[in-house]
N, C-alpha and C. Protein backbone atom coordinates (compact mmCIF):
# COMPACT_ATOMS: atom_id res chain seq x y z
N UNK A 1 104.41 93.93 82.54
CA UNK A 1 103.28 94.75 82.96
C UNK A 1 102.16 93.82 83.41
N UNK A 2 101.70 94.63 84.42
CA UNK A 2 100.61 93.17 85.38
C UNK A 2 98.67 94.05 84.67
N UNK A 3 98.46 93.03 84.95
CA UNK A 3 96.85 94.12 84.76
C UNK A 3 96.29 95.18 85.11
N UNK A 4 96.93 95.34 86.72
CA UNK A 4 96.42 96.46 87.53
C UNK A 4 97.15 97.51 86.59
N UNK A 5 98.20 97.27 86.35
CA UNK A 5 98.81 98.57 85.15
C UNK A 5 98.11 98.66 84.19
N UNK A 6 97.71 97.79 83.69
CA UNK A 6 97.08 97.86 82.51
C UNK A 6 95.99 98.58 82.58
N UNK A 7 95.04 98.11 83.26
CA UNK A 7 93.76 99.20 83.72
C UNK A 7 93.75 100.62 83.80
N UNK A 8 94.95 100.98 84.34
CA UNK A 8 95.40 102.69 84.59
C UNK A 8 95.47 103.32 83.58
N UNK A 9 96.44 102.74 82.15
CA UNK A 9 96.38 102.78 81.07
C UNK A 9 95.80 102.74 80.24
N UNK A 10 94.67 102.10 80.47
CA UNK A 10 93.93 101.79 79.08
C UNK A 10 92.98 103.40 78.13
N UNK A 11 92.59 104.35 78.81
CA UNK A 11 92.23 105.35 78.61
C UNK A 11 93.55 106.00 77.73
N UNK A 12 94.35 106.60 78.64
CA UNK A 12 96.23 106.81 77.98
C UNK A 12 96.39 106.23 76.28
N UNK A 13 95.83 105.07 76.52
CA UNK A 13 96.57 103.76 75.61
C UNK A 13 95.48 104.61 74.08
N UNK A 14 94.36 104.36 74.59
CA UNK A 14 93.32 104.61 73.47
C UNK A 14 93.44 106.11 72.98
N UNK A 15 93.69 106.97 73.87
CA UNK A 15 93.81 107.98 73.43
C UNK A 15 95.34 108.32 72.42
N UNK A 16 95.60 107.35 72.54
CA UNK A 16 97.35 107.97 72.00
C UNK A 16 97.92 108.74 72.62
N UNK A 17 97.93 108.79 73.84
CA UNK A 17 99.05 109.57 75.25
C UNK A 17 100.30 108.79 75.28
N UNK A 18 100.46 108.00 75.46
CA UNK A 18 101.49 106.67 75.84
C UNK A 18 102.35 106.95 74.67
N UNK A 19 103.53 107.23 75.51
CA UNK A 19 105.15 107.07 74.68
C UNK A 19 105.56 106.00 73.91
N UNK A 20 106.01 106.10 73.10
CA UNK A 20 106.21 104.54 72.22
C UNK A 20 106.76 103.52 72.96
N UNK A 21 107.60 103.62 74.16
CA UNK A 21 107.90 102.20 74.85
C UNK A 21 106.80 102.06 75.53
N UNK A 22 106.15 102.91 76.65
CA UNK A 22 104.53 102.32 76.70
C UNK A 22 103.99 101.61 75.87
N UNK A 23 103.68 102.47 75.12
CA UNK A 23 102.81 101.62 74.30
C UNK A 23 103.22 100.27 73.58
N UNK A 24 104.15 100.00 73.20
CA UNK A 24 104.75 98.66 72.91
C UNK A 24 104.91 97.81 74.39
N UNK A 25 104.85 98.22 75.09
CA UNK A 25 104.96 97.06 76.34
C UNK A 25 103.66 97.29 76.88
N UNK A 26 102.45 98.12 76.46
CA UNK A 26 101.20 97.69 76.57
C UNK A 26 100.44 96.65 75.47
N UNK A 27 101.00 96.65 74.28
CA UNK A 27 100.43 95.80 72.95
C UNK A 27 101.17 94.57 73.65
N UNK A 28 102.36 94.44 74.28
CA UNK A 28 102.89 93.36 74.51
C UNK A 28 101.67 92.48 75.36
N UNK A 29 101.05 93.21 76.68
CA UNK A 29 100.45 93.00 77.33
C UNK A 29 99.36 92.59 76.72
N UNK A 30 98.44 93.15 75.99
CA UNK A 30 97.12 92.85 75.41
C UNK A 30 97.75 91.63 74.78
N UNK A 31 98.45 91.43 73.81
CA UNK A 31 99.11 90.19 73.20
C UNK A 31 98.70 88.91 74.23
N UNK A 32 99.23 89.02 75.53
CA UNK A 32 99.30 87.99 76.52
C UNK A 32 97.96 87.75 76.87
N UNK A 33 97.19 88.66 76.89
CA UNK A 33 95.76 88.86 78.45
C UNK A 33 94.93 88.90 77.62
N UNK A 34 94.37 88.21 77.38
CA UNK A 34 92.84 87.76 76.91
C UNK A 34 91.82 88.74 77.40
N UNK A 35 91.99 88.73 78.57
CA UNK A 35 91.08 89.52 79.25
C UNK A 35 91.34 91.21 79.78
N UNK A 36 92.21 91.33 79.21
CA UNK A 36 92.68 93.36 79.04
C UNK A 36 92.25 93.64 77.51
N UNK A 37 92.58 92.46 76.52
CA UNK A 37 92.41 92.53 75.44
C UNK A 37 90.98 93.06 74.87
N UNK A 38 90.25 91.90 75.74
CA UNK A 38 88.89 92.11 74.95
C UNK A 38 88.19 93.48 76.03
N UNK A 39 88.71 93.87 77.31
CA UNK A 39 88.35 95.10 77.98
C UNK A 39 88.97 96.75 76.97
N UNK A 40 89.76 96.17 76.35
CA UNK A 40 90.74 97.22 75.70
C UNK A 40 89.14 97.08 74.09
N UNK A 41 89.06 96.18 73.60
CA UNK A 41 88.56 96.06 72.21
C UNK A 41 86.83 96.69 72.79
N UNK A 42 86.32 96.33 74.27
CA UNK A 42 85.06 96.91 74.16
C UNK A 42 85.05 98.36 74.68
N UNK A 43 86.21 98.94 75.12
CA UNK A 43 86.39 100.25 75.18
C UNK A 43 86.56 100.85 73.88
N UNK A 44 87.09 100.78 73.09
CA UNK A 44 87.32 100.56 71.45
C UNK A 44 86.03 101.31 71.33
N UNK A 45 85.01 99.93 70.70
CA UNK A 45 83.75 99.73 70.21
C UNK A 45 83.03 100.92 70.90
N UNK A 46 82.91 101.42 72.08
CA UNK A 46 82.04 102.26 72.76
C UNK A 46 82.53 103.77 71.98
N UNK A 47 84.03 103.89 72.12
CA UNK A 47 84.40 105.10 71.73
C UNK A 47 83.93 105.64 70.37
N UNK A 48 83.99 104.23 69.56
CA UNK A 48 83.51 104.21 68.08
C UNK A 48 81.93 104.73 67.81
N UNK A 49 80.82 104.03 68.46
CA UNK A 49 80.10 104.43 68.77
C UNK A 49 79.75 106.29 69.28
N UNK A 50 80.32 106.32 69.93
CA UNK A 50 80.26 107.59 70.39
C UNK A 50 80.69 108.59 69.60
N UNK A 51 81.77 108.27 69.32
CA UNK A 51 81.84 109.24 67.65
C UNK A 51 81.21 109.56 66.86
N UNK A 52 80.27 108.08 66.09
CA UNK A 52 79.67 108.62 65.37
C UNK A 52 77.81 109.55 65.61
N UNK A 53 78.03 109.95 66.83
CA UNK A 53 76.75 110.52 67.30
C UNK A 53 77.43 112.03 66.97
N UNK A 54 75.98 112.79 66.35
CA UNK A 54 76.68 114.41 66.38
C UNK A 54 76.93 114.79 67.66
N UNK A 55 77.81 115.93 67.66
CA UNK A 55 77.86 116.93 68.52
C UNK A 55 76.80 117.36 68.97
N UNK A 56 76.85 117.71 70.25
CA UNK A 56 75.74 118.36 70.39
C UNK A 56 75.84 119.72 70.90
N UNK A 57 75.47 120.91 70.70
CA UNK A 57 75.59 122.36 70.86
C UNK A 57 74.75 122.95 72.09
N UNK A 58 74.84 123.65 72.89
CA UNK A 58 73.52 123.74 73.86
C UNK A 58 72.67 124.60 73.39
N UNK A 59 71.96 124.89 74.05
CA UNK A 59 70.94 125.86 73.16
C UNK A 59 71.46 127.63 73.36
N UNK A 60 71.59 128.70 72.77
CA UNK A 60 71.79 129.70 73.09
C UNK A 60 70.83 130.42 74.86
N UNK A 61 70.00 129.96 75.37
CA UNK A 61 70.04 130.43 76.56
C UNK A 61 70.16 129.26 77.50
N UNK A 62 71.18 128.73 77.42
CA UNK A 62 71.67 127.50 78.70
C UNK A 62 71.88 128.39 79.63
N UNK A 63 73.07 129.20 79.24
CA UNK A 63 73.67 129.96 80.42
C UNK A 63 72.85 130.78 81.11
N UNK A 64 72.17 131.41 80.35
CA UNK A 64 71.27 132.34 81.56
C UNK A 64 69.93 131.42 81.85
N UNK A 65 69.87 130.46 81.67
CA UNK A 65 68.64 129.25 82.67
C UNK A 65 69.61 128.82 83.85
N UNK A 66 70.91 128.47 83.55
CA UNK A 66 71.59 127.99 84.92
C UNK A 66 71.76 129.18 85.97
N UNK A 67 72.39 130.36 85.17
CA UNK A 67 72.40 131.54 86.48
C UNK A 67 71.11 131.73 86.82
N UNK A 68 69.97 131.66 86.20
CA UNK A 68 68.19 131.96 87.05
C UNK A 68 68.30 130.75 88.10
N UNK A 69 68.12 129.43 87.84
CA UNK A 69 68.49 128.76 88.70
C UNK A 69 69.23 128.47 89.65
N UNK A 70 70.85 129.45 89.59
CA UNK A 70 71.65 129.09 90.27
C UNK A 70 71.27 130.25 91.46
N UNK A 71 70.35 131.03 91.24
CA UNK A 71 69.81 132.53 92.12
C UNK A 71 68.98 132.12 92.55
N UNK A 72 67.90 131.13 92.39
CA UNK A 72 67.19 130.88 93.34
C UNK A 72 67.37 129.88 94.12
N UNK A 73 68.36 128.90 93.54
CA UNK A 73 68.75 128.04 95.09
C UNK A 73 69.18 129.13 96.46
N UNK A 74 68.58 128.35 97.13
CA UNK A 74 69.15 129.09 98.83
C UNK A 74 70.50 129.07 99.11
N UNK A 75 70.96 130.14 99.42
CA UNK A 75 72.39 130.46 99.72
C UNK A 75 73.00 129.16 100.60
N UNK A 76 74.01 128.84 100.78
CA UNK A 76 74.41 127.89 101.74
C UNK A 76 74.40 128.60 103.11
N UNK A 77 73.87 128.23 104.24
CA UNK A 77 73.67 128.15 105.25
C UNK A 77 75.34 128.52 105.82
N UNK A 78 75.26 129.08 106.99
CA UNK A 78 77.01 129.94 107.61
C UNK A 78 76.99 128.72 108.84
N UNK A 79 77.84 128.91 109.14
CA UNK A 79 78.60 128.09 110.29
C UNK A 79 77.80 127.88 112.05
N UNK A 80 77.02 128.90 112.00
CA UNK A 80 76.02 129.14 113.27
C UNK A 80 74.67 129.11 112.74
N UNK A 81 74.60 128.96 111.49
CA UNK A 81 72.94 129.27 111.58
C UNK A 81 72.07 127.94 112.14
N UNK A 82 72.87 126.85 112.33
CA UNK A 82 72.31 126.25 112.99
C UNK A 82 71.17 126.01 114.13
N UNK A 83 72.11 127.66 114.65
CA UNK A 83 71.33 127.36 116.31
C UNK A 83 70.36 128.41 115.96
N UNK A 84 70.15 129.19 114.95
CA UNK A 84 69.26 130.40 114.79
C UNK A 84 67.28 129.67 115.09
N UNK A 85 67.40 128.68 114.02
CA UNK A 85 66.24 128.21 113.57
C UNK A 85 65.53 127.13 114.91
N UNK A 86 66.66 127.14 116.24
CA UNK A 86 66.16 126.27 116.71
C UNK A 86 66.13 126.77 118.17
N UNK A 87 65.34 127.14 118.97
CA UNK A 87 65.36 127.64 120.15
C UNK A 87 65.70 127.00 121.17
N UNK A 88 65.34 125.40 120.90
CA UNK A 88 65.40 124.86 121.98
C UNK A 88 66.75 124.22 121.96
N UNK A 89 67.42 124.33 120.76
CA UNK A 89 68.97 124.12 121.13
C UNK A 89 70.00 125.21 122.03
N UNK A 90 69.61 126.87 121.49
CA UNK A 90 69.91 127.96 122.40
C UNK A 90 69.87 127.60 123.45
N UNK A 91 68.77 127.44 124.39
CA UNK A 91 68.34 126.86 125.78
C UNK A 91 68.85 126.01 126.18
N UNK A 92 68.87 125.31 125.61
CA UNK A 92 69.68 123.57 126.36
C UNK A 92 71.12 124.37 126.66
N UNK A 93 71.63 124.99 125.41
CA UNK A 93 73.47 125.66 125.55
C UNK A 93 72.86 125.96 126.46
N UNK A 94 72.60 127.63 126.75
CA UNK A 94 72.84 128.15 127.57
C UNK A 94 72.68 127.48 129.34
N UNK A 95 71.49 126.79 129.13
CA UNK A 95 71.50 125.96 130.35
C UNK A 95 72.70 125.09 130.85
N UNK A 96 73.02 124.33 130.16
CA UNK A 96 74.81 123.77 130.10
C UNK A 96 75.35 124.09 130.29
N UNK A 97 75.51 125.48 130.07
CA UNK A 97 76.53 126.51 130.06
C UNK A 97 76.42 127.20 131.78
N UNK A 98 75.49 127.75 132.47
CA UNK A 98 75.06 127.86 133.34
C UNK A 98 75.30 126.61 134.78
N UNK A 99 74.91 125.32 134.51
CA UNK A 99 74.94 124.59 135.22
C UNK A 99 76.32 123.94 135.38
N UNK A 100 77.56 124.17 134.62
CA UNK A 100 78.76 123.96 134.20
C UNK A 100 79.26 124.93 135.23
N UNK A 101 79.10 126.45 135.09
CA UNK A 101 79.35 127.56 135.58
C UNK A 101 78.97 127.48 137.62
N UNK A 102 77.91 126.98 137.65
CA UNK A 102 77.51 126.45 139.42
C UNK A 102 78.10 125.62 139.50
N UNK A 103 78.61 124.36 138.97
CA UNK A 103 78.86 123.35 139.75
C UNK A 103 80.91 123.53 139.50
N UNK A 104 81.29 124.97 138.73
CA UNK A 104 82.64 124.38 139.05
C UNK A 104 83.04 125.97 140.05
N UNK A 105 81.91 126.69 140.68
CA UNK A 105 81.90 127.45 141.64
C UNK A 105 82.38 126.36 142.60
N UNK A 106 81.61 125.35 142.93
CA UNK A 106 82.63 124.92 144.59
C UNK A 106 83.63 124.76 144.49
N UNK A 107 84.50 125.07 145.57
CA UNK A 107 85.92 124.89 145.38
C UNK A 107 85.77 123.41 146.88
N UNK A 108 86.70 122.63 146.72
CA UNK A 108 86.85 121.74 148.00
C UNK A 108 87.19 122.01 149.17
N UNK A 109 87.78 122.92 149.42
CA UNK A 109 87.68 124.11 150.73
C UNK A 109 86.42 124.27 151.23
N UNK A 110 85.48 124.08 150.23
CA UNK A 110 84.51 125.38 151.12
C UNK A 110 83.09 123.85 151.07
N UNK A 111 83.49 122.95 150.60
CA UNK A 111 82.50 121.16 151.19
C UNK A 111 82.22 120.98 152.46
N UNK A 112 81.59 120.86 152.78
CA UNK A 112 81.40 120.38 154.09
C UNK A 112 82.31 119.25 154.18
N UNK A 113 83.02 118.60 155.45
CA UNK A 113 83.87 117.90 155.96
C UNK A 113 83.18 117.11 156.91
N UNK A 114 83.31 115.82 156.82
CA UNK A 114 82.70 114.90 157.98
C UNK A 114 83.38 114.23 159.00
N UNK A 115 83.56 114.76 160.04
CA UNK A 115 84.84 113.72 160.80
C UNK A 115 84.10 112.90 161.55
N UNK A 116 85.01 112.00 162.01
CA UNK A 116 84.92 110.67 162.64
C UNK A 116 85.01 110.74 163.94
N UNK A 117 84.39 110.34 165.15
CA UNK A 117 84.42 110.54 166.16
C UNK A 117 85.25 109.82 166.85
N UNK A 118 86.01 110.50 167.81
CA UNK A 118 87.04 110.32 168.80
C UNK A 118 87.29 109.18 168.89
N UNK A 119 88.22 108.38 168.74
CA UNK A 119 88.81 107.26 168.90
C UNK A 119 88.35 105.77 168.23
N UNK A 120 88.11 106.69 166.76
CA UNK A 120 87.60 105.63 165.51
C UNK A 120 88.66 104.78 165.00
N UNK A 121 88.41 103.91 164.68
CA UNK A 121 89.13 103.43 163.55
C UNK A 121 89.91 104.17 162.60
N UNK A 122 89.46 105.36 162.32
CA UNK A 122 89.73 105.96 161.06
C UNK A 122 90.99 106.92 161.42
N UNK A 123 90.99 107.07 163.10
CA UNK A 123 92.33 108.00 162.88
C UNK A 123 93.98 106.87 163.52
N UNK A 124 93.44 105.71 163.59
CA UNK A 124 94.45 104.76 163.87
C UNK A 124 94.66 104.35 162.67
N UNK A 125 94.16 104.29 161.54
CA UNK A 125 94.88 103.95 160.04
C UNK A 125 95.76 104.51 159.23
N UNK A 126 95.29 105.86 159.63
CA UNK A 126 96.56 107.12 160.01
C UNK A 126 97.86 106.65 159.96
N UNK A 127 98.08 106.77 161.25
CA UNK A 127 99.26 106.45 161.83
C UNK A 127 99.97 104.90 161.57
N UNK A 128 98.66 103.47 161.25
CA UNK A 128 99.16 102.59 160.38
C UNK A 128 100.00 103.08 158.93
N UNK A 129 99.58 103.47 158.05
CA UNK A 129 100.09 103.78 156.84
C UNK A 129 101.57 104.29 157.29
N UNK A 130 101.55 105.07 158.17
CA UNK A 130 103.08 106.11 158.28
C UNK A 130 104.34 104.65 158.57
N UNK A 131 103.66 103.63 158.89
CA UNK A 131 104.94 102.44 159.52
C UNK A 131 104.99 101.67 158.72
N UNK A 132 104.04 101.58 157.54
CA UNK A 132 104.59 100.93 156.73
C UNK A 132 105.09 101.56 155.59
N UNK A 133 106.53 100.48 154.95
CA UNK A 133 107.39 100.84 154.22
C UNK A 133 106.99 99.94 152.87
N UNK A 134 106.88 98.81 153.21
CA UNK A 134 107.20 98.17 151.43
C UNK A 134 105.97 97.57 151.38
N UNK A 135 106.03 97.96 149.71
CA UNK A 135 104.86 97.64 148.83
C UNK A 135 103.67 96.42 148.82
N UNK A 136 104.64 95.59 149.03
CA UNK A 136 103.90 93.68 149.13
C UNK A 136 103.15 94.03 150.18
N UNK A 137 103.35 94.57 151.31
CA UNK A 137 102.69 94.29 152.38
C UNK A 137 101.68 95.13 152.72
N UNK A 138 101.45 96.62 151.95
CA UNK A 138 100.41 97.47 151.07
C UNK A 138 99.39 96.49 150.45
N UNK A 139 99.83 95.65 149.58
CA UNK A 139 99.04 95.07 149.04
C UNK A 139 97.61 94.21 149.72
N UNK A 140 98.77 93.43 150.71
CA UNK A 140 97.83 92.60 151.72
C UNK A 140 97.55 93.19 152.70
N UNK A 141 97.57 94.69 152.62
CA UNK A 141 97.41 95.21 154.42
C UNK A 141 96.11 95.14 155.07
N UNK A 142 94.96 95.12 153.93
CA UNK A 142 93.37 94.83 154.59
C UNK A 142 92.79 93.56 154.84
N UNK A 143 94.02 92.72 154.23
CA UNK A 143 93.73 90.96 154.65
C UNK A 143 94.35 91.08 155.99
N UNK A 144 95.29 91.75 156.25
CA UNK A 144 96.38 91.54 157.47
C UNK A 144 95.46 92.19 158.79
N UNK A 145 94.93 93.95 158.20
CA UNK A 145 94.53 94.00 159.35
C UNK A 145 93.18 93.74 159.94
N UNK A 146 91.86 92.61 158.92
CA UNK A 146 91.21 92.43 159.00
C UNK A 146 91.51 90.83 159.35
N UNK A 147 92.39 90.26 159.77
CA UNK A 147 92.66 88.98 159.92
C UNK A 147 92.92 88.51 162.12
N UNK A 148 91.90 88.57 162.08
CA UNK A 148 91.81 87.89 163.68
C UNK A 148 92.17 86.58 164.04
N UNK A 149 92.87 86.05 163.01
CA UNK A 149 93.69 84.62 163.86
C UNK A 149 94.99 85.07 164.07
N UNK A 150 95.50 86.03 164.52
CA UNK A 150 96.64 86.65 164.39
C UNK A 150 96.45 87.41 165.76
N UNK A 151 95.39 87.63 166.52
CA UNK A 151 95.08 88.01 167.71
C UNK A 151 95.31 87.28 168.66
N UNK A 152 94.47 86.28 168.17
CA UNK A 152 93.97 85.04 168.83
C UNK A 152 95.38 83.97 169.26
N UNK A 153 96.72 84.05 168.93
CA UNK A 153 97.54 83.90 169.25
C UNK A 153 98.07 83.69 170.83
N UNK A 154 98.61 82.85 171.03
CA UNK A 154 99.36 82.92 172.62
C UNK A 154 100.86 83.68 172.75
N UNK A 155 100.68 84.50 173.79
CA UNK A 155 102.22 85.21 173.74
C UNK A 155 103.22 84.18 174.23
N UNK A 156 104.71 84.53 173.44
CA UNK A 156 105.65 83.55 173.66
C UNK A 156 106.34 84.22 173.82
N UNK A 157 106.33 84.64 174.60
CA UNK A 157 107.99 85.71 175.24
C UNK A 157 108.66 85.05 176.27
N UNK A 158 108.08 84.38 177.17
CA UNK A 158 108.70 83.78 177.96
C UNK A 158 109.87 82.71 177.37
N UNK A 159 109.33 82.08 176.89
CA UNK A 159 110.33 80.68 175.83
C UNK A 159 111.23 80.96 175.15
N UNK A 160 110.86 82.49 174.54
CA UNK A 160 112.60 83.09 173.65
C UNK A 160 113.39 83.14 174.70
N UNK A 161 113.83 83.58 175.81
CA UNK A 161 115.16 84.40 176.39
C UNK A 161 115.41 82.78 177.22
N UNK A 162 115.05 81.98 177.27
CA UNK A 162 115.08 80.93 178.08
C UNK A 162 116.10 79.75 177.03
N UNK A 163 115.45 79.87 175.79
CA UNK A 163 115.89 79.33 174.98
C UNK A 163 117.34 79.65 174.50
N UNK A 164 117.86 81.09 174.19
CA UNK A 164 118.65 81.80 174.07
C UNK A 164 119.83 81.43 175.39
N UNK A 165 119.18 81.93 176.41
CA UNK A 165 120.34 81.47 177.57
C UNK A 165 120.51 80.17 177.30
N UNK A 166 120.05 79.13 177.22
CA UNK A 166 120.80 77.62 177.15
C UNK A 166 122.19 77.35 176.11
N UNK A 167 122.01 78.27 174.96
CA UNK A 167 122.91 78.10 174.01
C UNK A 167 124.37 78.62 174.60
């Protein structure tokens, strides 16, 4: 038996709860532990103490001083009365509630739409996206199509088919 057991026990132990192998493998324990021992002997001493103080009886009107008292504490408060006592919490809801209610009236249909004028940029990116297929090249496509040394290039068409016929 480790201490942390012991501790759980020690109330059990003093009271005479504990089954006789308990309790012999708790005396075993105090035997060993110095320090359950003398926690066990000043629990002891307190109980002893406490014994010998009288009983004490309450007075014949305890009970009806606690029910006078227990009638004039204020009822516990219900689940909404929260918002009763406070107006300006009402208001704020309902305002929330209201401004929640307008802003999920628009539907995206009915936004105004801004188009781009005739022969923007914006409707040739269009038709970019539709030709490309794989991912990697998604990735880099605004380095690619923002990249003007790639313009700036000389055409070499002539030199392929020239090259080709010699072979």
């Amino acid at each position: 038996m480790n201490c942390g057991h012991t501790e759980k026990k020690l109330v059990a132990y003093l009271d005479g709860r504990l089954t006789m192998a308990e309790r012999r493998q708790f005396e075993a324990h105090l035997a060993l532990c110095a320090v359950c021992r003398g926690r066990a002997q000043g629990f002891r001493s307190v109980w002893d103490a406490l014994d010998e103080l009288p009983p004490l009886a309450p007075s014949p009107a305890f009970d009806s001083r606690v029910k006078a008292r227990l009638a004039q504490e204020q009822r516990r408060a219900g689940f909404w009365s929260w918002i009763m006592p406070s107006p300006r919490m009402a208001f704020a809801a309902t305002a929330l509630l209201i401004a929640s209610i307008w802003l999920s009236s628009f539907q995206p249909a009915q936004l105004p739409v801004t188009h781009a004028p005739v022969g923007s940029p914006a409707q040739n990116t269009e038709a970019e996206f539709g030709m490309i297929k794989d991912l990697p090249v998604l990735e880099n496509y605004d380095v690619l199509t923002s990249f003007d040394a790639l313009s700036e290039l000389p055409a070499q068409e002539s030199a392929q088919p020239q090259s080709l016929n010699r072979l």
